[in-house]
N, C-alpha and C. Protein backbone atom coordinates (compact mmCIF):
# COMPACT_ATOMS: atom_id res chain seq x y z
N UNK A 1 18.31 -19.04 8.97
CA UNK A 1 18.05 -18.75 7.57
C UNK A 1 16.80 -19.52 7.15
N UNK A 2 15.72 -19.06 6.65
CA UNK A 2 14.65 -19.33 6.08
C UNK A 2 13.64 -18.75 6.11
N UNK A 3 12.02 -19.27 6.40
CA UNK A 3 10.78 -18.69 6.19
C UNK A 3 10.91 -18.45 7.68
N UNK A 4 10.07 -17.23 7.84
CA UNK A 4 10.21 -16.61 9.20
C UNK A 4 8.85 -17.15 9.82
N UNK A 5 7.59 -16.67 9.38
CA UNK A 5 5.97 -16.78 9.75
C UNK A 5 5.84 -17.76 9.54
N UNK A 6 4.46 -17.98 9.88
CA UNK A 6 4.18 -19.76 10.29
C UNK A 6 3.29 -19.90 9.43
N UNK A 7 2.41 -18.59 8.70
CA UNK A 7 1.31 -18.85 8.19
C UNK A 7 1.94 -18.68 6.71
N UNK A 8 0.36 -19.33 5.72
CA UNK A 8 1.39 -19.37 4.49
C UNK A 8 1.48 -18.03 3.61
N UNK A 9 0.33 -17.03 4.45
CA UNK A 9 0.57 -16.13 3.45
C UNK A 9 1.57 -15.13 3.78
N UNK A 10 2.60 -15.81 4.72
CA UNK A 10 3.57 -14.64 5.10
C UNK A 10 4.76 -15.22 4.58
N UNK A 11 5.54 -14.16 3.75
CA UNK A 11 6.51 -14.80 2.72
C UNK A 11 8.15 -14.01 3.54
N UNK A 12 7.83 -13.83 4.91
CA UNK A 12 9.12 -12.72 5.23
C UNK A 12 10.01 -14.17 5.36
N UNK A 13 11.38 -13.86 5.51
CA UNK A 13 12.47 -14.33 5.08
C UNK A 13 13.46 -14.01 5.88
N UNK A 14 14.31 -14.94 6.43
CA UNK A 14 15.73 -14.70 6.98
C UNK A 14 17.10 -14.92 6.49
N UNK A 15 17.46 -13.66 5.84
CA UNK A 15 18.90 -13.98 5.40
C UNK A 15 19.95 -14.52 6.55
N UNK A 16 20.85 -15.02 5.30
CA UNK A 16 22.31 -15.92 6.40
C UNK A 16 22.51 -14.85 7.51
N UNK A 17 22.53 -13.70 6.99
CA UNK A 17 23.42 -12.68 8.22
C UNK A 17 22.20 -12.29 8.88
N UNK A 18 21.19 -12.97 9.47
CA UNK A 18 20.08 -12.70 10.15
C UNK A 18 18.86 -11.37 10.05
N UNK A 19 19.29 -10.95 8.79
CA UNK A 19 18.10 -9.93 8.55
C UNK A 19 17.39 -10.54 8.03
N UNK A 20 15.84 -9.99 8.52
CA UNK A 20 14.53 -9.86 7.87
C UNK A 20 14.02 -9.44 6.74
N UNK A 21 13.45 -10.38 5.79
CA UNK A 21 13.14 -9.27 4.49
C UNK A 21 11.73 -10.09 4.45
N UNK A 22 10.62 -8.97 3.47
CA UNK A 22 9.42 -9.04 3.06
C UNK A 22 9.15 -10.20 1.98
N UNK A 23 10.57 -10.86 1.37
CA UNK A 23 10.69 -12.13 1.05
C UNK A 23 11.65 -12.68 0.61
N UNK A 24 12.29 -13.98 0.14
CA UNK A 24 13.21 -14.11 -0.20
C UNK A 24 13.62 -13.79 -1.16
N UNK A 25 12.94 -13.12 -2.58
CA UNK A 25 13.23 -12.52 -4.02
C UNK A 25 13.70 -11.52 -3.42
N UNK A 26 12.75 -10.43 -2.72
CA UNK A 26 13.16 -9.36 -2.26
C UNK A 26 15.34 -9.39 -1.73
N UNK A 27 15.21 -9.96 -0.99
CA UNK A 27 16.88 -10.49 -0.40
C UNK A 27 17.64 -10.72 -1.71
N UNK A 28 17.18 -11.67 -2.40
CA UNK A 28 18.25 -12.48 -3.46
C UNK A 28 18.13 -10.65 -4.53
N UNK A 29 17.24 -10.09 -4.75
CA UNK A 29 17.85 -8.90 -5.62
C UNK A 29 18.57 -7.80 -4.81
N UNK A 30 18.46 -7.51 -3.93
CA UNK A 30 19.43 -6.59 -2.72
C UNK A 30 21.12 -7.28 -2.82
N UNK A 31 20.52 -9.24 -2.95
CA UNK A 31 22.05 -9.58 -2.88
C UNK A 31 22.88 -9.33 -4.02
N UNK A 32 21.63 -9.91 -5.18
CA UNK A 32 22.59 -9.49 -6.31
C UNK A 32 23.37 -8.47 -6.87
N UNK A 33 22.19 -7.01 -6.52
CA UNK A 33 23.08 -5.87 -6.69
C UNK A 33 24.02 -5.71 -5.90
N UNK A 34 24.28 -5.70 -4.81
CA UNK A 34 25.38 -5.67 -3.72
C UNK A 34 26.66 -6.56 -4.19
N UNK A 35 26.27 -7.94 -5.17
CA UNK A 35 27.61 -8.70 -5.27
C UNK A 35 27.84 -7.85 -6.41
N UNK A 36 27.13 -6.85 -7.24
CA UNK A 36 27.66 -6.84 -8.87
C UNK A 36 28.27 -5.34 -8.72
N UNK A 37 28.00 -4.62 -7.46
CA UNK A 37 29.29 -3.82 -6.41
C UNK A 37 28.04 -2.37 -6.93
N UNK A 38 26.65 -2.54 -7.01
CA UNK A 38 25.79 -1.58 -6.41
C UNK A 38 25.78 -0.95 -5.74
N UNK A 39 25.62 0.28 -5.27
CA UNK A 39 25.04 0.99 -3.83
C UNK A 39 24.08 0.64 -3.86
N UNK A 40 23.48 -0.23 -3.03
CA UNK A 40 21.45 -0.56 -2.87
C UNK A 40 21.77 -0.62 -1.33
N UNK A 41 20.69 -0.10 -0.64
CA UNK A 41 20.13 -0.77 0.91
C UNK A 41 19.00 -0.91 1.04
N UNK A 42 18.24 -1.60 2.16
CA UNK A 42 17.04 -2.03 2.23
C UNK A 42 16.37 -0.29 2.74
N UNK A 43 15.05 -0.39 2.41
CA UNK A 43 14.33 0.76 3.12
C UNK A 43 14.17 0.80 4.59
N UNK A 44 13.98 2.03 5.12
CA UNK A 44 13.50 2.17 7.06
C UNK A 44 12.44 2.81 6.07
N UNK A 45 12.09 2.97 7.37
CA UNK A 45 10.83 4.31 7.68
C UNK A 45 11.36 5.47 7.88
N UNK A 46 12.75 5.51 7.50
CA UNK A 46 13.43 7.03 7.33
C UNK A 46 13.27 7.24 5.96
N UNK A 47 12.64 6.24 5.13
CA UNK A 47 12.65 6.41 3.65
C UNK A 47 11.30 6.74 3.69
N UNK A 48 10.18 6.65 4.13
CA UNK A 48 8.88 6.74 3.99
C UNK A 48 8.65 7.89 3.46
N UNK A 49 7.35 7.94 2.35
CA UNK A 49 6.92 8.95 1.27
C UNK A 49 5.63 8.78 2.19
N UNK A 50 5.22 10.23 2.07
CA UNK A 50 4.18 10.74 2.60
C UNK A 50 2.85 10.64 1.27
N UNK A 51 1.51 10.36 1.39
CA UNK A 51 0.68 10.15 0.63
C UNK A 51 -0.31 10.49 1.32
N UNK A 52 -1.74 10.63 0.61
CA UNK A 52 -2.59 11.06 1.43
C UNK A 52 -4.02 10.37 0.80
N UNK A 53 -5.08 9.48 1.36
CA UNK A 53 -6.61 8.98 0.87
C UNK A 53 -7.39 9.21 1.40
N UNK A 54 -8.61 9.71 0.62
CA UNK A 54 -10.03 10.46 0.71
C UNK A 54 -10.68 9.01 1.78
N UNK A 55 -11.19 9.63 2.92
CA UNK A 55 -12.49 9.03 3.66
C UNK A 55 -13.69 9.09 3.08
N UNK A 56 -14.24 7.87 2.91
CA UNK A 56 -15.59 7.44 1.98
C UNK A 56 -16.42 8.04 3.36
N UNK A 57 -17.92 8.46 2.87
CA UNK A 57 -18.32 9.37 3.84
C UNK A 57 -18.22 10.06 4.91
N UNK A 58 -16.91 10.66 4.56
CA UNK A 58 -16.22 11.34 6.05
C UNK A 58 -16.68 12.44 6.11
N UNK A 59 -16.64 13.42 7.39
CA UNK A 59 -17.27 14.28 7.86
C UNK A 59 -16.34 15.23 8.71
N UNK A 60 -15.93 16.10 8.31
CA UNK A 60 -15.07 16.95 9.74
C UNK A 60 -16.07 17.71 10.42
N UNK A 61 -15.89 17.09 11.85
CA UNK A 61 -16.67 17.36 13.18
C UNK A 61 -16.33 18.92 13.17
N UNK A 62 -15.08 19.59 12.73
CA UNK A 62 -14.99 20.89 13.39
C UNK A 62 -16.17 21.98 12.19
N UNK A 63 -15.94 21.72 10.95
CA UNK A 63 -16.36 22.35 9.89
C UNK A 63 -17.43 21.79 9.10
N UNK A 64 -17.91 20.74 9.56
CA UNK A 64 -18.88 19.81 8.75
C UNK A 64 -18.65 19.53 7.13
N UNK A 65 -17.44 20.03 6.64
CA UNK A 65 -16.81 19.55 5.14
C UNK A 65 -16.80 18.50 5.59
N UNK A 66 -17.26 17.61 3.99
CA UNK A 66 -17.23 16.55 3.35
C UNK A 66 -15.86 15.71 2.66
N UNK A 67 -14.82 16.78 2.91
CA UNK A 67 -13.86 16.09 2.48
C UNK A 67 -12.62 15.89 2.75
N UNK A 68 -12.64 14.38 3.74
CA UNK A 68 -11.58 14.14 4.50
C UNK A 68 -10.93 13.07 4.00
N UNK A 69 -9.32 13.64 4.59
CA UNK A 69 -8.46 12.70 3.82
C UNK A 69 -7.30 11.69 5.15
N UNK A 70 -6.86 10.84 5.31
CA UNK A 70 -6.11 10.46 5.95
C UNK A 70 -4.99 10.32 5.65
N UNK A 71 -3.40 11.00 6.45
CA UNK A 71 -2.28 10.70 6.18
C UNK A 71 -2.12 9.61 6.39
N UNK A 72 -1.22 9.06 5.15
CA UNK A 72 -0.08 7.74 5.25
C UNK A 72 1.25 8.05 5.17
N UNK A 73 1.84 7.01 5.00
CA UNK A 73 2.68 6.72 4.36
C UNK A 73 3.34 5.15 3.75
N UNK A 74 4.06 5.33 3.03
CA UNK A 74 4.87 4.05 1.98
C UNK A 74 5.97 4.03 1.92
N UNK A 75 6.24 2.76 2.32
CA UNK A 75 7.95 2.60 2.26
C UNK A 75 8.62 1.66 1.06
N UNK A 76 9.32 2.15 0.33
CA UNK A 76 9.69 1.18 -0.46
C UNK A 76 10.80 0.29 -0.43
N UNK A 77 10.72 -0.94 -0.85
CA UNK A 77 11.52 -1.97 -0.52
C UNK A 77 13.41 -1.32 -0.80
N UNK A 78 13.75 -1.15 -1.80
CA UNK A 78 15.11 -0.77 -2.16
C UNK A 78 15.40 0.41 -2.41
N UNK A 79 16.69 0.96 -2.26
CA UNK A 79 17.11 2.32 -2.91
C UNK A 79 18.88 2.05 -2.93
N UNK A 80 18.62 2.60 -4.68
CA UNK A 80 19.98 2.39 -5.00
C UNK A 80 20.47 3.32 -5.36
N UNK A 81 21.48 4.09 -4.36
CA UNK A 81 22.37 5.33 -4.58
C UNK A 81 23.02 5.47 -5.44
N UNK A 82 22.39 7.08 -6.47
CA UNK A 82 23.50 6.92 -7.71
C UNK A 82 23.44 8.54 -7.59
N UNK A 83 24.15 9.46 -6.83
CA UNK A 83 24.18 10.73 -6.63
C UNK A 83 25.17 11.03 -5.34
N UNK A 84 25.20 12.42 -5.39
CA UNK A 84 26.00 13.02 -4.27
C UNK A 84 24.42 13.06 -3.22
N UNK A 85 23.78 13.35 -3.46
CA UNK A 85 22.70 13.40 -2.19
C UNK A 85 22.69 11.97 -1.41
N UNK A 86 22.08 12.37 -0.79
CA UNK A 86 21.42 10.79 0.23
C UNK A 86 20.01 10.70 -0.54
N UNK A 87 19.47 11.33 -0.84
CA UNK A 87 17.69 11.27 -1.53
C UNK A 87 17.98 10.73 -3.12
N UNK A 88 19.34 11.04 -3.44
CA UNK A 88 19.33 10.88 -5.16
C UNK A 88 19.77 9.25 -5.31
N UNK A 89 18.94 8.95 -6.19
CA UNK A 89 19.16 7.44 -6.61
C UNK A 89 17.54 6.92 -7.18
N UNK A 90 17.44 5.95 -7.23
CA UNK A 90 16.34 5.27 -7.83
C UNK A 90 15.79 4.58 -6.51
N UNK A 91 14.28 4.64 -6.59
CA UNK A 91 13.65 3.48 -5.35
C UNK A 91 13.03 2.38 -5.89
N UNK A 92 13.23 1.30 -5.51
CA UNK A 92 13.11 -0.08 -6.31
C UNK A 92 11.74 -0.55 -5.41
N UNK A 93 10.72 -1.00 -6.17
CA UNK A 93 9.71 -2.01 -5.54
C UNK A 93 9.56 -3.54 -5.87
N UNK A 94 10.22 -4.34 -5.21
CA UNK A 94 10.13 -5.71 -5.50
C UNK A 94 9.24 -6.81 -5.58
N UNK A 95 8.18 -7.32 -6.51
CA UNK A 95 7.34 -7.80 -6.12
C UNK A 95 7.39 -9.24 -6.65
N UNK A 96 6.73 -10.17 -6.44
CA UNK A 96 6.27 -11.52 -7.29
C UNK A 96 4.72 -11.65 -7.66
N UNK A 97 3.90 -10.75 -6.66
CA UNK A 97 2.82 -10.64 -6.69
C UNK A 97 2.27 -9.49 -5.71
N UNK A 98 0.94 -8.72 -6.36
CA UNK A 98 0.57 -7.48 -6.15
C UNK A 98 -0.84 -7.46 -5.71
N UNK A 99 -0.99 -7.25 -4.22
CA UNK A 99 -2.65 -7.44 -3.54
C UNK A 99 -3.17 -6.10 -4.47
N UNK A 100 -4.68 -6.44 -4.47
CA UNK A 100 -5.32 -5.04 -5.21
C UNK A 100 -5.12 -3.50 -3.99
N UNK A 101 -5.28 -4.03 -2.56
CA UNK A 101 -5.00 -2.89 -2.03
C UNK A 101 -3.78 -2.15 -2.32
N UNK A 102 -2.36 -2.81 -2.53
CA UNK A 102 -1.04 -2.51 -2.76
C UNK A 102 -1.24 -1.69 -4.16
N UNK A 103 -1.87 -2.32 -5.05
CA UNK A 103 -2.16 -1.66 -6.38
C UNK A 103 -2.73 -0.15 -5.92
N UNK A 104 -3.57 0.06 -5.34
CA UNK A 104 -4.17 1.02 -5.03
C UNK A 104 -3.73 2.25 -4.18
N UNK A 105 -2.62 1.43 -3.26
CA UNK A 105 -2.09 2.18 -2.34
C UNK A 105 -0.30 2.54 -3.01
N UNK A 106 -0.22 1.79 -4.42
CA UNK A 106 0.80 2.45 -4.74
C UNK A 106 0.60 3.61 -6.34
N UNK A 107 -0.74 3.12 -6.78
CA UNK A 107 -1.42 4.57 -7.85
C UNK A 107 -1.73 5.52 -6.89
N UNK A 108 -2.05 5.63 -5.95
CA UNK A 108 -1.85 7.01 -5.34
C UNK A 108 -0.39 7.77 -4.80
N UNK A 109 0.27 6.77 -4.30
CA UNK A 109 1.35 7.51 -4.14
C UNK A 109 2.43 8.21 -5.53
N UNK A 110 1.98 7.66 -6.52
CA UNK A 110 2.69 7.88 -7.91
C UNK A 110 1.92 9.06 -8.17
N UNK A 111 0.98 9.22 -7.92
CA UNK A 111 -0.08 10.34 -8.35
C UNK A 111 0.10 11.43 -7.61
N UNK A 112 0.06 11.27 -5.93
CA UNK A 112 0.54 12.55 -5.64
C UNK A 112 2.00 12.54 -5.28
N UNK A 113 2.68 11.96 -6.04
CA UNK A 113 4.63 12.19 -5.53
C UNK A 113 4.80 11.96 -7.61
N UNK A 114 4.79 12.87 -8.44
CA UNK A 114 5.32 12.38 -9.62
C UNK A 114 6.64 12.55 -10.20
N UNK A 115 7.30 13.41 -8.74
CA UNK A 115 8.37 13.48 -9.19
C UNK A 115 9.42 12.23 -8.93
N UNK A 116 8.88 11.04 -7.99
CA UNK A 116 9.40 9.91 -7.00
C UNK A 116 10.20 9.12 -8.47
N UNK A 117 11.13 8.75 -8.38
CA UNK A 117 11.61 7.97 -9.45
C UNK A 117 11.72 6.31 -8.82
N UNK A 118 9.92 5.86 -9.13
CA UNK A 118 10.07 4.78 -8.38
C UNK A 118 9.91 3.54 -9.38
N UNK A 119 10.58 2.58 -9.32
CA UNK A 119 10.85 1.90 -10.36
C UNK A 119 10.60 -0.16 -9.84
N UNK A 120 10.14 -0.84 -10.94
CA UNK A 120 9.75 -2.23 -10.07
C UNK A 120 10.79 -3.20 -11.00
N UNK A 121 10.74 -4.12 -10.21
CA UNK A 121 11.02 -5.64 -10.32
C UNK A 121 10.46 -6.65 -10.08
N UNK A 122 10.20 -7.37 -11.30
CA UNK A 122 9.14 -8.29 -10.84
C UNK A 122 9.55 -10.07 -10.33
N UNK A 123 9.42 -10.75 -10.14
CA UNK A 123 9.56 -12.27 -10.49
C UNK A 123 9.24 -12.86 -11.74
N UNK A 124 8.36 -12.37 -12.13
CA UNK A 124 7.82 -13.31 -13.37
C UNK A 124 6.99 -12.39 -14.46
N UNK A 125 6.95 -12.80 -15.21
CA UNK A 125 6.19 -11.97 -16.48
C UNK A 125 4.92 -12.39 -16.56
N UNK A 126 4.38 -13.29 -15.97
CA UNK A 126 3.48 -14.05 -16.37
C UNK A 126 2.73 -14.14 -15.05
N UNK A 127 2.64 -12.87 -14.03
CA UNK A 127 1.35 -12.83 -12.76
C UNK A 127 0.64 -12.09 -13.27
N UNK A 128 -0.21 -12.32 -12.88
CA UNK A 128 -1.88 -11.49 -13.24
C UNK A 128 -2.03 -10.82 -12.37
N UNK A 129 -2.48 -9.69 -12.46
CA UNK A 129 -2.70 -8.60 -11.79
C UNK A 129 -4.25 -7.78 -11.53
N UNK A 130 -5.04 -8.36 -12.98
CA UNK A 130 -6.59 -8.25 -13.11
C UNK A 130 -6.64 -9.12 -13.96
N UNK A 131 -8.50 -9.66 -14.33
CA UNK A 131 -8.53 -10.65 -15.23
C UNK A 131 -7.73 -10.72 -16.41
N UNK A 132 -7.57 -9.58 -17.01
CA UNK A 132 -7.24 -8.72 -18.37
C UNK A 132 -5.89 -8.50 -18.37
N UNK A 133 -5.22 -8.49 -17.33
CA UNK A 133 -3.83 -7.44 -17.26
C UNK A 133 -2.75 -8.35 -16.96
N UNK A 134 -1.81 -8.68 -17.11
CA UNK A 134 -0.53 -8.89 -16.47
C UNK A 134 0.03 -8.21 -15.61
N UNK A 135 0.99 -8.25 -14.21
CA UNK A 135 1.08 -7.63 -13.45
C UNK A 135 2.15 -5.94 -13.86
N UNK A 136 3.16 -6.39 -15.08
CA UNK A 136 3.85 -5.39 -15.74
C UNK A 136 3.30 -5.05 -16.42
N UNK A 137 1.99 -5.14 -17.11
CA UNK A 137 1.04 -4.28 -18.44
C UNK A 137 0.66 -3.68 -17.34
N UNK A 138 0.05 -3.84 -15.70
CA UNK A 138 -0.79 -2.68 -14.71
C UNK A 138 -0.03 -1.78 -14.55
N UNK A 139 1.64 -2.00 -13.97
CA UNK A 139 2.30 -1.20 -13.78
C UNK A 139 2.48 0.01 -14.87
N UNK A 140 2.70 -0.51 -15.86
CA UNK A 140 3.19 0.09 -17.38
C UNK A 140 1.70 1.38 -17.47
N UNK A 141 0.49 0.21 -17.65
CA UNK A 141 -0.43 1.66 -18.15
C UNK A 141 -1.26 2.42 -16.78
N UNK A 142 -1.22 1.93 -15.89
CA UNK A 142 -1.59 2.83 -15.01
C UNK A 142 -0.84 3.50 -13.85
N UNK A 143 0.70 2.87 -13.47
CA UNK A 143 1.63 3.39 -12.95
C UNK A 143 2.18 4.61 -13.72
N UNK A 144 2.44 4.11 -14.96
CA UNK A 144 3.11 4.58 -15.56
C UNK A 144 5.04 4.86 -15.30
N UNK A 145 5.79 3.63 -14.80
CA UNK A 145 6.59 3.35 -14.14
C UNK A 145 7.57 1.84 -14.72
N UNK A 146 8.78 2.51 -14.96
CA UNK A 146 9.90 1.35 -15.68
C UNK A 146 9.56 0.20 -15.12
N UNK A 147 9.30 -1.07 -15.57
CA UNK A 147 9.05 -2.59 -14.70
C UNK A 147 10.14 -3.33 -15.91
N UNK A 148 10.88 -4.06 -15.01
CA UNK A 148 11.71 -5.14 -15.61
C UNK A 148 11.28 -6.83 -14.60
N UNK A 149 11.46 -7.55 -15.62
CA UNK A 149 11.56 -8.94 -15.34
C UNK A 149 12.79 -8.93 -14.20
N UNK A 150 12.60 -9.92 -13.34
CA UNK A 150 14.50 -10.04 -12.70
C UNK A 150 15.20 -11.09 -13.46
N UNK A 151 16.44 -11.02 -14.07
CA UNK A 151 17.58 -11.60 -14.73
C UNK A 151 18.52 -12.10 -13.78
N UNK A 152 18.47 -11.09 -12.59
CA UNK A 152 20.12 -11.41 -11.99
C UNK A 152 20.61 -10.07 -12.37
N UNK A 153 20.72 -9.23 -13.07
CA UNK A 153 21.58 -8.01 -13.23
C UNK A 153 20.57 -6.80 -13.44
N UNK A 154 21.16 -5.49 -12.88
CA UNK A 154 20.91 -4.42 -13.01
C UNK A 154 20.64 -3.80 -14.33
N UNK A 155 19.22 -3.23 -14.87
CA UNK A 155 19.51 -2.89 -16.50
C UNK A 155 20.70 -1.97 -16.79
N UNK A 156 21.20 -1.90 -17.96
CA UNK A 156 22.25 -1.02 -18.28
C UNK A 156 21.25 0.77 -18.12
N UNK A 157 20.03 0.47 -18.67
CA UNK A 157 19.37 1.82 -19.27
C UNK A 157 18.96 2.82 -17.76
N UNK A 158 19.46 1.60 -16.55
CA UNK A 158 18.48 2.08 -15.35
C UNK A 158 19.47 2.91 -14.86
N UNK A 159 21.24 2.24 -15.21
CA UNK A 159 21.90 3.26 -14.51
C UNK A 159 22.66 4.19 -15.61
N UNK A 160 22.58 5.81 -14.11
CA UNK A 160 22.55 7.08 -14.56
C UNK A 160 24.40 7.05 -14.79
N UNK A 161 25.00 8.03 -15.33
CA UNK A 161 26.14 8.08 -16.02
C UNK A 161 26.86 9.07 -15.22
């Protein structure tokens, strides 16, 4: 149980029961919903959303168009089952802090997936996200995407009836 990486900017984490997580906030909100008798599990890459970004002077060799794009994909940290499907529920992104690439690589996936009901949690109210912004004012006006502080509990408004 503890910090997994050696270096400091790696924040992965070992829970008691020996799983790996992307950090220890990440774990302690998976735990909390799980003790307050949630359906949440961590994401695979069976959860991965498909997305797609433009190549800065790219070139297709077959057609000589100018406009090439590269598949990705994004996995998001949580999903908490609230449906008869396996797909239906909410996908949770857990953060304490948000690299500008992550910013970037998650306004596109909101942009081309708008139907994704993807929703955050933050650590703190008070990370900066640009000089100007707080990390939940970025989410809010350019996600355009529910962000709550973490409390310890699930909002009432988040779950469906």
């Amino acid at each position: 149980m503890g910090k997994v990486g050696t270096k400091r900017s790696d924040h992965r984490w070992r829970a008691p029961d020996g799983t790996v997580w992307d950090s220890k906030f990440e774990w302690r909100v998976y735990d909390d919903l799980r003790r307050a008798g949630i359906a949440v599990r961590k994401c695979s890459e069976r959860d991965s959303i498909s997305y797609s970004t433009k190549v800065r002077s790219g070139r297709c060799v077959a057609c000589g168009g100018g406009t090439v794009v590269q598949d990705r994909s994004y996995t998001p940290d949580l999903h908490v089952w609230q449906g008869p499907g396996d797909g239906d529920g909410i996908w949770l992104e857990v953060k304490g802090h948000m690299q500008p690439s992550r910013r970037s690589q998650l306004r596109e996936v909101v942009k081309q997936n708008p139907e994704l009901d993807l929703r955050f949690i933050l650590y703190s109210a008070n990370t900066k996200a640009t000089k100007k912004l707080r990390l939940w004012e970025y989410i809010e006006k350019y996600l355009k995407r529910p962000v709550i502080v973490w409390q310890g509990e699930f909002p009432n408004e988040w779950q469906q009836g």
